[in-house]
PDB file of N, CA and C in Angstrom:
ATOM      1  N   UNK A   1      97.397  84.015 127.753  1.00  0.00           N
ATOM      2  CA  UNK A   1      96.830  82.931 126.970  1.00  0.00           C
ATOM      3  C   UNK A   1      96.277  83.511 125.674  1.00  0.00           C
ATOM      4  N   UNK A   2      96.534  82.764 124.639  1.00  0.00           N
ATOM      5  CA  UNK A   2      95.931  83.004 123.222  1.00  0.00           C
ATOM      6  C   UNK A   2      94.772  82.320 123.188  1.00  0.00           C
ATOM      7  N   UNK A   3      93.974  82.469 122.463  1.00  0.00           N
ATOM      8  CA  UNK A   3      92.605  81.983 122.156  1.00  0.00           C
ATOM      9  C   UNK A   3      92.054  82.022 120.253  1.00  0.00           C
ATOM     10  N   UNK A   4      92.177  80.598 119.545  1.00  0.00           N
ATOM     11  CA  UNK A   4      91.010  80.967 118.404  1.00  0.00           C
ATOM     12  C   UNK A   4      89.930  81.081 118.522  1.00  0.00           C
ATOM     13  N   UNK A   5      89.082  80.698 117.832  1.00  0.00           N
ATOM     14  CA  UNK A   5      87.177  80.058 117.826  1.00  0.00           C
ATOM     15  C   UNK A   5      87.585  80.542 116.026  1.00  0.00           C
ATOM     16  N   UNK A   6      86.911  78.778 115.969  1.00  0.00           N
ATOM     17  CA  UNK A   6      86.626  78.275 114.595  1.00  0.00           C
ATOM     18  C   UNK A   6      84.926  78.379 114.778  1.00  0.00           C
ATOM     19  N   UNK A   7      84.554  79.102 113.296  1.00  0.00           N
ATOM     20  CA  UNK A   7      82.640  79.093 113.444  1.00  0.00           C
ATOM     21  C   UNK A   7      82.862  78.400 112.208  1.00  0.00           C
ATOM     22  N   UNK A   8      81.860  77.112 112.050  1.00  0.00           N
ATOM     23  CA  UNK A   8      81.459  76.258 110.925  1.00  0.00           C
ATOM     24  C   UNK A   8      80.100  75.782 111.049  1.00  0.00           C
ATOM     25  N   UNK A   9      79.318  75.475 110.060  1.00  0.00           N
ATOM     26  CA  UNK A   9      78.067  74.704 110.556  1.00  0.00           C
ATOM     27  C   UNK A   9      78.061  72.997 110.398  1.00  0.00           C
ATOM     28  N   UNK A  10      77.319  72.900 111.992  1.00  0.00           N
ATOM     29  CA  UNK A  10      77.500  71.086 112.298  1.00  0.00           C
ATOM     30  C   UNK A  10      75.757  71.317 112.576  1.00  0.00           C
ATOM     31  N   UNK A  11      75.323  70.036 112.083  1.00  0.00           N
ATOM     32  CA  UNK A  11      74.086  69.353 112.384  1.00  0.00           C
ATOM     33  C   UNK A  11      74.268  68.750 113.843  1.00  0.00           C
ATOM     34  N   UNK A  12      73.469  69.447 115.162  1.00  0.00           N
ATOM     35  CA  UNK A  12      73.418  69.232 116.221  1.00  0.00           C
ATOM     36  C   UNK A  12      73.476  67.890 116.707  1.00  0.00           C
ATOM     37  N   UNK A  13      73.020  67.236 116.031  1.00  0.00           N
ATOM     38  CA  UNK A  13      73.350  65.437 115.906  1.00  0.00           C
ATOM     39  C   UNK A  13      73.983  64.729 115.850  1.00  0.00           C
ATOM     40  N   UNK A  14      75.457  65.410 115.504  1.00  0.00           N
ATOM     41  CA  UNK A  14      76.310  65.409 115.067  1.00  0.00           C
ATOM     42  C   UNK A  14      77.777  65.181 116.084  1.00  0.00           C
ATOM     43  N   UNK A  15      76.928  65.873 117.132  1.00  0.00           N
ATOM     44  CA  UNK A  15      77.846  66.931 118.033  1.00  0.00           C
ATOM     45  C   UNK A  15      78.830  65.462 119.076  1.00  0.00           C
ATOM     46  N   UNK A  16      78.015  64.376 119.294  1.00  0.00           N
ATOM     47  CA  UNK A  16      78.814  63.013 120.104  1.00  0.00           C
ATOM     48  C   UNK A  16      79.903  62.166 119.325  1.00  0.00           C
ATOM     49  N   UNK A  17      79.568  62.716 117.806  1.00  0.00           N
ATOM     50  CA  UNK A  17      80.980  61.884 116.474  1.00  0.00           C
ATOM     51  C   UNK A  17      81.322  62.827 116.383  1.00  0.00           C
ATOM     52  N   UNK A  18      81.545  64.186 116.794  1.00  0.00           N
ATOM     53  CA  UNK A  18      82.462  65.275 116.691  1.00  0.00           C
ATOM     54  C   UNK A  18      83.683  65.031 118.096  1.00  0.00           C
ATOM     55  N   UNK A  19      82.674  65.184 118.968  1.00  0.00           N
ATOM     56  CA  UNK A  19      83.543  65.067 120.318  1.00  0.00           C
ATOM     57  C   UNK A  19      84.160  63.556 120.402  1.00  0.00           C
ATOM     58  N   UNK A  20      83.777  62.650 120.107  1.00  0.00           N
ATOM     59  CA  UNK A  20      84.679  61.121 120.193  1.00  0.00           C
ATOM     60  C   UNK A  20      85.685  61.347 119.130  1.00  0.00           C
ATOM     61  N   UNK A  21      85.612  62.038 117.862  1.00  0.00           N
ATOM     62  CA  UNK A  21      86.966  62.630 117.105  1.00  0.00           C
ATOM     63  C   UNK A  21      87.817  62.848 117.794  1.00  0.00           C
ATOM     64  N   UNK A  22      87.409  64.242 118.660  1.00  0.00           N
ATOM     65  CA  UNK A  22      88.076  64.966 118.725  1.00  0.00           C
ATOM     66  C   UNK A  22      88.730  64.548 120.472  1.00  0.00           C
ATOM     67  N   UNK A  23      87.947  63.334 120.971  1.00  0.00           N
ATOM     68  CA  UNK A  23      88.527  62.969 122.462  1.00  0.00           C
ATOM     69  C   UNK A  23      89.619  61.813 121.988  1.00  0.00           C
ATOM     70  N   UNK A  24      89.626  61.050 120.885  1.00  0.00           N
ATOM     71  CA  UNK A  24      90.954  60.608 120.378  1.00  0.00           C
ATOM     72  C   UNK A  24      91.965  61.205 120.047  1.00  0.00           C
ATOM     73  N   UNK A  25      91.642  62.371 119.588  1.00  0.00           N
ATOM     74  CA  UNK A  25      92.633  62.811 119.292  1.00  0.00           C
ATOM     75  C   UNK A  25      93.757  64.024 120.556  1.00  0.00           C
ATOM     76  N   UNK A  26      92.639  64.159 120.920  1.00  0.00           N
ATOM     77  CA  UNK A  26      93.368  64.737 122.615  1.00  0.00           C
ATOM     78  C   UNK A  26      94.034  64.027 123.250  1.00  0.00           C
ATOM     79  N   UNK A  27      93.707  62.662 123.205  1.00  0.00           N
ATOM     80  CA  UNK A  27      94.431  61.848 124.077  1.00  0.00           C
ATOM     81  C   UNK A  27      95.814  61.588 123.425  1.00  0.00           C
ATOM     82  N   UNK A  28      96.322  61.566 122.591  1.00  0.00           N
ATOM     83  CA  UNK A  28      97.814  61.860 121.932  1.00  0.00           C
ATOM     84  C   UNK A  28      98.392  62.804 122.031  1.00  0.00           C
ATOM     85  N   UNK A  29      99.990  63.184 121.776  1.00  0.00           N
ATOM     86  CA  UNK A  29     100.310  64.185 122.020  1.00  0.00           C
ATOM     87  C   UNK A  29     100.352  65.623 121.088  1.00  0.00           C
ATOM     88  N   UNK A  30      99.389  65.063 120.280  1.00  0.00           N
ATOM     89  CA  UNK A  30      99.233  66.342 119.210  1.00  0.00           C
ATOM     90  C   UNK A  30      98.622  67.841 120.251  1.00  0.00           C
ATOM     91  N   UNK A  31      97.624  67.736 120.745  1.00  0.00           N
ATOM     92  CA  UNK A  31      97.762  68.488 121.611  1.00  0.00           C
ATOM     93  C   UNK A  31      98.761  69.480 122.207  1.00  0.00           C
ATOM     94  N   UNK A  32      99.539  69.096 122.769  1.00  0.00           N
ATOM     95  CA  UNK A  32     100.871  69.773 123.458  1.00  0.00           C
ATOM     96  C   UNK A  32     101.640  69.567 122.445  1.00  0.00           C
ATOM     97  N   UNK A  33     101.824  68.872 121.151  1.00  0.00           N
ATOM     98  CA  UNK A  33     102.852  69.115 120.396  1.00  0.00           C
ATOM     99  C   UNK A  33     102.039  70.945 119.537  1.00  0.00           C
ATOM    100  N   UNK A  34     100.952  70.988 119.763  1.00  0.00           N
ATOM    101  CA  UNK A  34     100.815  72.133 118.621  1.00  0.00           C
ATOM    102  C   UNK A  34     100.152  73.507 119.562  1.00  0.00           C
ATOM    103  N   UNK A  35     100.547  73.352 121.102  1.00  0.00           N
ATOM    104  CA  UNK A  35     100.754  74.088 122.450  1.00  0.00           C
ATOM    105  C   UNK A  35      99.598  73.879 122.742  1.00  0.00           C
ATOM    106  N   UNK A  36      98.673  73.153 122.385  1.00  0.00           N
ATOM    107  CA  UNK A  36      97.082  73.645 122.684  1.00  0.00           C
ATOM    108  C   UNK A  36      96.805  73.410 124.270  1.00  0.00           C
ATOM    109  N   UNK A  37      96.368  74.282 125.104  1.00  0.00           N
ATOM    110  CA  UNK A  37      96.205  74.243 126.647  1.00  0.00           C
ATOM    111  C   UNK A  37      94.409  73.508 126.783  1.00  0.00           C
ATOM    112  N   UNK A  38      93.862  73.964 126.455  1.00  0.00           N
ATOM    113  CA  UNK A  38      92.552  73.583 126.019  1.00  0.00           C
ATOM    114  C   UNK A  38      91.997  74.100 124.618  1.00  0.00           C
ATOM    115  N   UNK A  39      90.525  72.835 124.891  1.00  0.00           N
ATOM    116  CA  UNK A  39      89.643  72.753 123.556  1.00  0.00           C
ATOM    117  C   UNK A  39      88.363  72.877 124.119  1.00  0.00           C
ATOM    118  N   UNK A  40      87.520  73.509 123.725  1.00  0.00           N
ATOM    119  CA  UNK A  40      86.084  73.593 123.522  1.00  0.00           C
ATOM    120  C   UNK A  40      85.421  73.589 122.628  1.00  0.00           C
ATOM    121  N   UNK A  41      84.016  72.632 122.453  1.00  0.00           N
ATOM    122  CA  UNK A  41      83.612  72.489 121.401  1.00  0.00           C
ATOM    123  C   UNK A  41      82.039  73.185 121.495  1.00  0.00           C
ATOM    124  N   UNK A  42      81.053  73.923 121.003  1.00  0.00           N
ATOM    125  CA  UNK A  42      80.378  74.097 121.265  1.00  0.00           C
ATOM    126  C   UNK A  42      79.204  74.490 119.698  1.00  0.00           C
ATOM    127  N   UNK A  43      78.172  74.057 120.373  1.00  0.00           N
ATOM    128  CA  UNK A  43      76.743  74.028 119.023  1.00  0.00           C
ATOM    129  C   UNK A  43      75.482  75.165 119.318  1.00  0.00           C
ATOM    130  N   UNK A  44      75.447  75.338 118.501  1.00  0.00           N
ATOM    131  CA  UNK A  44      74.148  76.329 118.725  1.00  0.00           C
ATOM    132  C   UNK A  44      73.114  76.250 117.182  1.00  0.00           C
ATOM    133  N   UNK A  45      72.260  76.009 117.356  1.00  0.00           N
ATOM    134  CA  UNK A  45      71.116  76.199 115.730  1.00  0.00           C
ATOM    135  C   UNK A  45      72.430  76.223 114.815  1.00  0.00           C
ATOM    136  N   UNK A  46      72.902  75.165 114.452  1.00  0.00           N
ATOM    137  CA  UNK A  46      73.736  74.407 113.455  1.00  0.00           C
ATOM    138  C   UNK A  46      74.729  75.301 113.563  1.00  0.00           C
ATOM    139  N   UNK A  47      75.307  75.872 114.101  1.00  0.00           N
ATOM    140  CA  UNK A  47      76.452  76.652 114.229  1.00  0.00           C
ATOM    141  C   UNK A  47      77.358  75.385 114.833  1.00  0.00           C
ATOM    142  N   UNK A  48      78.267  75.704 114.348  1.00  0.00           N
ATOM    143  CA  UNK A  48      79.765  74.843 115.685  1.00  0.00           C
ATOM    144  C   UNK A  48      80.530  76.248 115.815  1.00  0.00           C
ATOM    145  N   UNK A  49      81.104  76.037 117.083  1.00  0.00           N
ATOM    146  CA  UNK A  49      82.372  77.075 117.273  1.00  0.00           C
ATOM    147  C   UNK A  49      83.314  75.952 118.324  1.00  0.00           C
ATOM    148  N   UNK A  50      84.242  76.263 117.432  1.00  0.00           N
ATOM    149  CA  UNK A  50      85.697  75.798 118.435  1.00  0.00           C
ATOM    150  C   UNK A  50      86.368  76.314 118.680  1.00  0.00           C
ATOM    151  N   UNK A  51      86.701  76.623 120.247  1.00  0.00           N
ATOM    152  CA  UNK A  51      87.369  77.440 120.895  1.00  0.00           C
ATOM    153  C   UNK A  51      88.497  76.770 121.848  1.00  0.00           C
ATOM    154  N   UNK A  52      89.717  77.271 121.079  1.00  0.00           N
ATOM    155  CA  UNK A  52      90.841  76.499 121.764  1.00  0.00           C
ATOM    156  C   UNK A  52      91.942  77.705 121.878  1.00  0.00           C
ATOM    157  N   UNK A  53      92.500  77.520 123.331  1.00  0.00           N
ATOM    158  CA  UNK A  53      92.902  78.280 124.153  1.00  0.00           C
ATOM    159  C   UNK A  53      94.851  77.340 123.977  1.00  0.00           C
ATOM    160  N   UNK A  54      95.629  78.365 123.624  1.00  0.00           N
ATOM    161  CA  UNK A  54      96.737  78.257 123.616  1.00  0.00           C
ATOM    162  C   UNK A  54      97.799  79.340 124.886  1.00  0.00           C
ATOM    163  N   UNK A  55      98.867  78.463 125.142  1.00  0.00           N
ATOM    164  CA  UNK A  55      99.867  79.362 126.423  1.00  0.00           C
ATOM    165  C   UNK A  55     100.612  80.526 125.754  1.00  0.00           C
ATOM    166  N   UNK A  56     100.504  80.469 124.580  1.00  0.00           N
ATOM    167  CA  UNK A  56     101.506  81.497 123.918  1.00  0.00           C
ATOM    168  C   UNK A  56     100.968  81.897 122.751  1.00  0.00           C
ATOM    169  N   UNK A  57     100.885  83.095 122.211  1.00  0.00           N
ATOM    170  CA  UNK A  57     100.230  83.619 121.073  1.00  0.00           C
ATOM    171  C   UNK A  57     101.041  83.393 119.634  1.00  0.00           C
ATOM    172  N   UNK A  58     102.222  82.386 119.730  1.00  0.00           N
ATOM    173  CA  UNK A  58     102.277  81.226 118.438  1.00  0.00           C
ATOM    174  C   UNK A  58     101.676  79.814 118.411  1.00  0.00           C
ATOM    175  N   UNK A  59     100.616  80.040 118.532  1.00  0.00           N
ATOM    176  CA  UNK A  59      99.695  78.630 118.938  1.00  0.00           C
ATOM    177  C   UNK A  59      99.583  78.381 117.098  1.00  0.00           C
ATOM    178  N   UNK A  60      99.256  79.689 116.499  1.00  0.00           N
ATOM    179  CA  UNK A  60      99.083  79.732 114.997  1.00  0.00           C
ATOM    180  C   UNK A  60     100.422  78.804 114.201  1.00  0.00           C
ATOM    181  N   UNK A  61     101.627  79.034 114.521  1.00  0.00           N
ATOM    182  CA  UNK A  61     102.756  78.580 114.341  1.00  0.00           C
ATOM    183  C   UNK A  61     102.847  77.246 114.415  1.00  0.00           C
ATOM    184  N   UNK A  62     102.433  76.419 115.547  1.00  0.00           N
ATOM    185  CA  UNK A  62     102.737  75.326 115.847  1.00  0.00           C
ATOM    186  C   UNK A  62     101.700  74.592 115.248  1.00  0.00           C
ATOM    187  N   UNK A  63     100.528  74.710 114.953  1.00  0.00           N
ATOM    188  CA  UNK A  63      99.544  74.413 114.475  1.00  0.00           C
ATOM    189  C   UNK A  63     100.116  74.162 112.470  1.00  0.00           C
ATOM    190  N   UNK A  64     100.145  74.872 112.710  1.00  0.00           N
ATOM    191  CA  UNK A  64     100.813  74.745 111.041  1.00  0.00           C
ATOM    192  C   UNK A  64     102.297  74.008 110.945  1.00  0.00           C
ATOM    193  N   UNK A  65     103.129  74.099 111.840  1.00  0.00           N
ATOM    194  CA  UNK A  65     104.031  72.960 112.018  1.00  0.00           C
ATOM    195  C   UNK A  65     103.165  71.029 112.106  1.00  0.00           C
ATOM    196  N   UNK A  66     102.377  71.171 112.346  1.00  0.00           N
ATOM    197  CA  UNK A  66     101.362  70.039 112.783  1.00  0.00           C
ATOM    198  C   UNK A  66     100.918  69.505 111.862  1.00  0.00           C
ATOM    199  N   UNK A  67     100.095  70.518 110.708  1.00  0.00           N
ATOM    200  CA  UNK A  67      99.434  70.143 109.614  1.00  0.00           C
ATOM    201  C   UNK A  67      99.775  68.690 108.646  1.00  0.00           C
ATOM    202  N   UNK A  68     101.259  69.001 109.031  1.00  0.00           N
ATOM    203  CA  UNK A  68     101.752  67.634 107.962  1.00  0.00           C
ATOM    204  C   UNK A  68     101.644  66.078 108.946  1.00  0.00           C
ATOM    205  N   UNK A  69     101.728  66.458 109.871  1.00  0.00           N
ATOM    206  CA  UNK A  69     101.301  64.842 110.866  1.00  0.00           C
ATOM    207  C   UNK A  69     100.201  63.896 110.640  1.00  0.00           C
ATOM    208  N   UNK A  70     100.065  63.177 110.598  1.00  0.00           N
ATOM    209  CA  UNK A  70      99.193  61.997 109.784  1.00  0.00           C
ATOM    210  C   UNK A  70      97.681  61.946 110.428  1.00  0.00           C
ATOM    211  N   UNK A  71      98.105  62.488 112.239  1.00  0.00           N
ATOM    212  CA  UNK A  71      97.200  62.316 112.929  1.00  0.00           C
ATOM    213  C   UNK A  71      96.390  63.888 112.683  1.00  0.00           C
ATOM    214  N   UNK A  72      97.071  64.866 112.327  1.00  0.00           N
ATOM    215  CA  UNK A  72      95.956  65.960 112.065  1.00  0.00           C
ATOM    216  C   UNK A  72      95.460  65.723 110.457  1.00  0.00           C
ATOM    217  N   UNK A  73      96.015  65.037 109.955  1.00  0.00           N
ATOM    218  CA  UNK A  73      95.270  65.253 108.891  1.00  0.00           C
ATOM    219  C   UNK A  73      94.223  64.413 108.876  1.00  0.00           C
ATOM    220  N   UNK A  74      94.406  63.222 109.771  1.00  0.00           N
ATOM    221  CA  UNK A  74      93.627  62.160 109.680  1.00  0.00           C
ATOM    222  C   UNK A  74      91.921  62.596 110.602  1.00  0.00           C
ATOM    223  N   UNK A  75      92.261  63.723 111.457  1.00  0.00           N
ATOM    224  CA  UNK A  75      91.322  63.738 112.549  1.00  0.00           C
ATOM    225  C   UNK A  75      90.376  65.468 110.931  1.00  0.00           C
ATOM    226  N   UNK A  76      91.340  65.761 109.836  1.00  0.00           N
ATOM    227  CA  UNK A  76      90.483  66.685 109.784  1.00  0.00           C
ATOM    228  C   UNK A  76      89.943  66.203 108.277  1.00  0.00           C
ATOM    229  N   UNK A  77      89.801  64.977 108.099  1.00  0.00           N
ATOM    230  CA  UNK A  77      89.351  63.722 107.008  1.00  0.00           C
ATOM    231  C   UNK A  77      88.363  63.371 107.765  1.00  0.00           C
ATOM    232  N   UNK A  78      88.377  62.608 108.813  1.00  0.00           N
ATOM    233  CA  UNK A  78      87.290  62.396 109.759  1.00  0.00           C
ATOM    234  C   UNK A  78      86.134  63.511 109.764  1.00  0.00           C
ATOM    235  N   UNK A  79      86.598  64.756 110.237  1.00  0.00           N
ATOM    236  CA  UNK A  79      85.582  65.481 110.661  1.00  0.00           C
ATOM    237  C   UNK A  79      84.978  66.390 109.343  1.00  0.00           C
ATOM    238  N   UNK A  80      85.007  66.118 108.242  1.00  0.00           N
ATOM    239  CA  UNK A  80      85.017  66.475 106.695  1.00  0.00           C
ATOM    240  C   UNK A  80      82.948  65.805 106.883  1.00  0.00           C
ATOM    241  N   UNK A  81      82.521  64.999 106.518  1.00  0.00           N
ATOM    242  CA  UNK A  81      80.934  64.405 107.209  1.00  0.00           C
ATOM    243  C   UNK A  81      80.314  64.935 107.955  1.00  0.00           C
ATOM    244  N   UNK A  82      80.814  65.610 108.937  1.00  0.00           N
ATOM    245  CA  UNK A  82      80.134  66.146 109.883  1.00  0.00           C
ATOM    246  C   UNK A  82      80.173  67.750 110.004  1.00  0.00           C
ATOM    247  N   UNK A  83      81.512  68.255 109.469  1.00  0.00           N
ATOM    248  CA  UNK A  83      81.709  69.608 109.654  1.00  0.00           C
ATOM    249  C   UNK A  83      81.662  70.528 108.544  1.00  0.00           C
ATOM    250  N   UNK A  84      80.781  71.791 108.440  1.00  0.00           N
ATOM    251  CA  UNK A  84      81.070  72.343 106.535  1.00  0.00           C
ATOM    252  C   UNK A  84      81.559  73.761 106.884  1.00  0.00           C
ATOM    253  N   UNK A  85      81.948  74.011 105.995  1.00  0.00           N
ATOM    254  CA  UNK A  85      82.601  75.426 106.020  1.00  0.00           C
ATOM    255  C   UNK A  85      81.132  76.958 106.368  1.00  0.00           C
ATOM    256  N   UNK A  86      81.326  77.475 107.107  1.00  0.00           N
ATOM    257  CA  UNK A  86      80.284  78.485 107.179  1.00  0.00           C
ATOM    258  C   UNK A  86      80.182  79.137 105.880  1.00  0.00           C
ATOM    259  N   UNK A  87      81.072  79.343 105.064  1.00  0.00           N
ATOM    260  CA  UNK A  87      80.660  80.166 103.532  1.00  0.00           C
ATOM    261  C   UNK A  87      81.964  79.282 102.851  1.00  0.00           C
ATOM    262  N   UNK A  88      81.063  77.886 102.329  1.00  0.00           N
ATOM    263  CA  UNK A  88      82.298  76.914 101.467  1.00  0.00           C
ATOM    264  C   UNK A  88      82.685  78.061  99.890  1.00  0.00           C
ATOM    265  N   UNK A  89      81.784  79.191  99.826  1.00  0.00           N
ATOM    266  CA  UNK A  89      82.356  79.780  98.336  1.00  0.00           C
ATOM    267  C   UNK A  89      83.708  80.756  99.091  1.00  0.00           C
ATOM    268  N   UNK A  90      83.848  81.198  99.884  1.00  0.00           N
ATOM    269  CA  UNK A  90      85.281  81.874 100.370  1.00  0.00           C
ATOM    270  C   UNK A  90      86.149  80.808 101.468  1.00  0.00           C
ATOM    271  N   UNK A  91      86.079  80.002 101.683  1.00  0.00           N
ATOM    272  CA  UNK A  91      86.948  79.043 102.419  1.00  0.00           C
ATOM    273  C   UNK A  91      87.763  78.061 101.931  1.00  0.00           C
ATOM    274  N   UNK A  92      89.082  78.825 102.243  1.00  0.00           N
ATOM    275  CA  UNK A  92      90.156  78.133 101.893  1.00  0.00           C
ATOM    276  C   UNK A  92      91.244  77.258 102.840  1.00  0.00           C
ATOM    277  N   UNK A  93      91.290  77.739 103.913  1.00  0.00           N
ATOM    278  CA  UNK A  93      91.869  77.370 105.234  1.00  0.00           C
ATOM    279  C   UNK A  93      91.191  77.164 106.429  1.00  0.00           C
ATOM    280  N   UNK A  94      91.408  77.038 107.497  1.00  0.00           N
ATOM    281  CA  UNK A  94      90.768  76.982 108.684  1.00  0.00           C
ATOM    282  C   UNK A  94      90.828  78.550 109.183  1.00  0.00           C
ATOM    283  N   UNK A  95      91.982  79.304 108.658  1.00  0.00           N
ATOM    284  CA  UNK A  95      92.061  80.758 109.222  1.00  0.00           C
ATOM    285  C   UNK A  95      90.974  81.330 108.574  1.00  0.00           C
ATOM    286  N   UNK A  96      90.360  80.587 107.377  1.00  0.00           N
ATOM    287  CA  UNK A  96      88.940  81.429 106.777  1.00  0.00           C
ATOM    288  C   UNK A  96      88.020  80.902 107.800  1.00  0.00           C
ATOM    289  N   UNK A  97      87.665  80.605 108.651  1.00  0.00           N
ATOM    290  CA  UNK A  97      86.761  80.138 109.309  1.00  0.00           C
ATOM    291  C   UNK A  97      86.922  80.742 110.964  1.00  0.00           C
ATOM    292  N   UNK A  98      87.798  81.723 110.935  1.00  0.00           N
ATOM    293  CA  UNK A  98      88.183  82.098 112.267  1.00  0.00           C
ATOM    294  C   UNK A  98      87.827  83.569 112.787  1.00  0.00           C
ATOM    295  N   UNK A  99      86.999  83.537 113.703  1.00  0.00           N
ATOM    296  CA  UNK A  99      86.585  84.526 114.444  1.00  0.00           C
ATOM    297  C   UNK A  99      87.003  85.613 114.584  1.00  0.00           C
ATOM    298  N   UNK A 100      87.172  86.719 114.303  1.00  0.00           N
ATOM    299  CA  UNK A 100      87.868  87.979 114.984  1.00  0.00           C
ATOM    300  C   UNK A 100      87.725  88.709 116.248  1.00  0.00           C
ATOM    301  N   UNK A 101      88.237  88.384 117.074  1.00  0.00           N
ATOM    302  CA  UNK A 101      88.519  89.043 118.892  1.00  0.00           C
ATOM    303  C   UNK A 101      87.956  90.495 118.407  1.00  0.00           C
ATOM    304  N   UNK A 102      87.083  91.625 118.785  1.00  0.00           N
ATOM    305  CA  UNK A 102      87.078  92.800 118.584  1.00  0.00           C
ATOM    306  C   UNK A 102      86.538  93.209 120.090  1.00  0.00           C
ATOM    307  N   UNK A 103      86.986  92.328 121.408  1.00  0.00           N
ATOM    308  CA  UNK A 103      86.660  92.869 123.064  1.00  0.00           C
ATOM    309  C   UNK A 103      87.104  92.402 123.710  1.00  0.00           C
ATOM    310  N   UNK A 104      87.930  92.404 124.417  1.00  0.00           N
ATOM    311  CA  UNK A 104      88.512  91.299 126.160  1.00  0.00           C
ATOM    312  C   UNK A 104      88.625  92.016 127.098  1.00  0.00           C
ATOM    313  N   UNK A 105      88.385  91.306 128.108  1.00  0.00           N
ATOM    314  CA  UNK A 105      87.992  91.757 129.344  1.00  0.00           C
ATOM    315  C   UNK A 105      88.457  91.127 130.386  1.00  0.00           C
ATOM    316  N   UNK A 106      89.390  91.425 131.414  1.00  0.00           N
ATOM    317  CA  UNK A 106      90.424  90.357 132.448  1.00  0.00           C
ATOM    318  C   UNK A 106      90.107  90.947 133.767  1.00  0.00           C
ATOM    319  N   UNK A 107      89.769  90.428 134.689  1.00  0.00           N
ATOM    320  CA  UNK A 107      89.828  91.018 136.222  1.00  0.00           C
ATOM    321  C   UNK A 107      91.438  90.840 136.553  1.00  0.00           C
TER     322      UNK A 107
END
């Protein structure tokens, strides 16, 4: 399994019009059209991290095949109010906003 985590800052208040976004939009097949196996959304002292777990390590691939679909663009218009870039002076993509793996650990 592949894994991102997106870090952005969300106002904790925030966090029930993030997840009803983002539970419409699960319920379509964008999901499995862009491999995603799961999503996690999670807040901490205005932090967001989203952590979504893909079956194959071109999850990056399909995701960007996706971009042009009406429904991702529409769900990342939506979440534009609620969600800001962790450093909006270097963020250009969502890959600027993406975590770097530097440990894993599997039994």
């Amino acid at each position: 399994m592949h894994s991102t985590l997106i870090v952005a800052r969300m106002d904790l208040g925030s966090s029930k019009d993030v997840a009803g976004l983002f539970g419409e939009f699960d319920a379509t097949e964008m999901p499995h059209r862009m491999g995603t196996r799961r999503r996690q959304l999670f807040a901490y002292k205005g932090l967001y991290f989203h952590l979504q777990d893909f079956d194959e390590d071109n999850g990056g691939e399909r995701i960007e095949e996706a971009k042009t679909d009406p429904r991702f663009i529409g769900i990342s218009q939506d979440l534009k109010p609620f969600i800001e870039a962790y450093d909006p002076a270097t963020w250009r993509s969502p890959a600027d906003a993406m975590a770097q793996r530097f440990y894993t650990w599997e039994a």
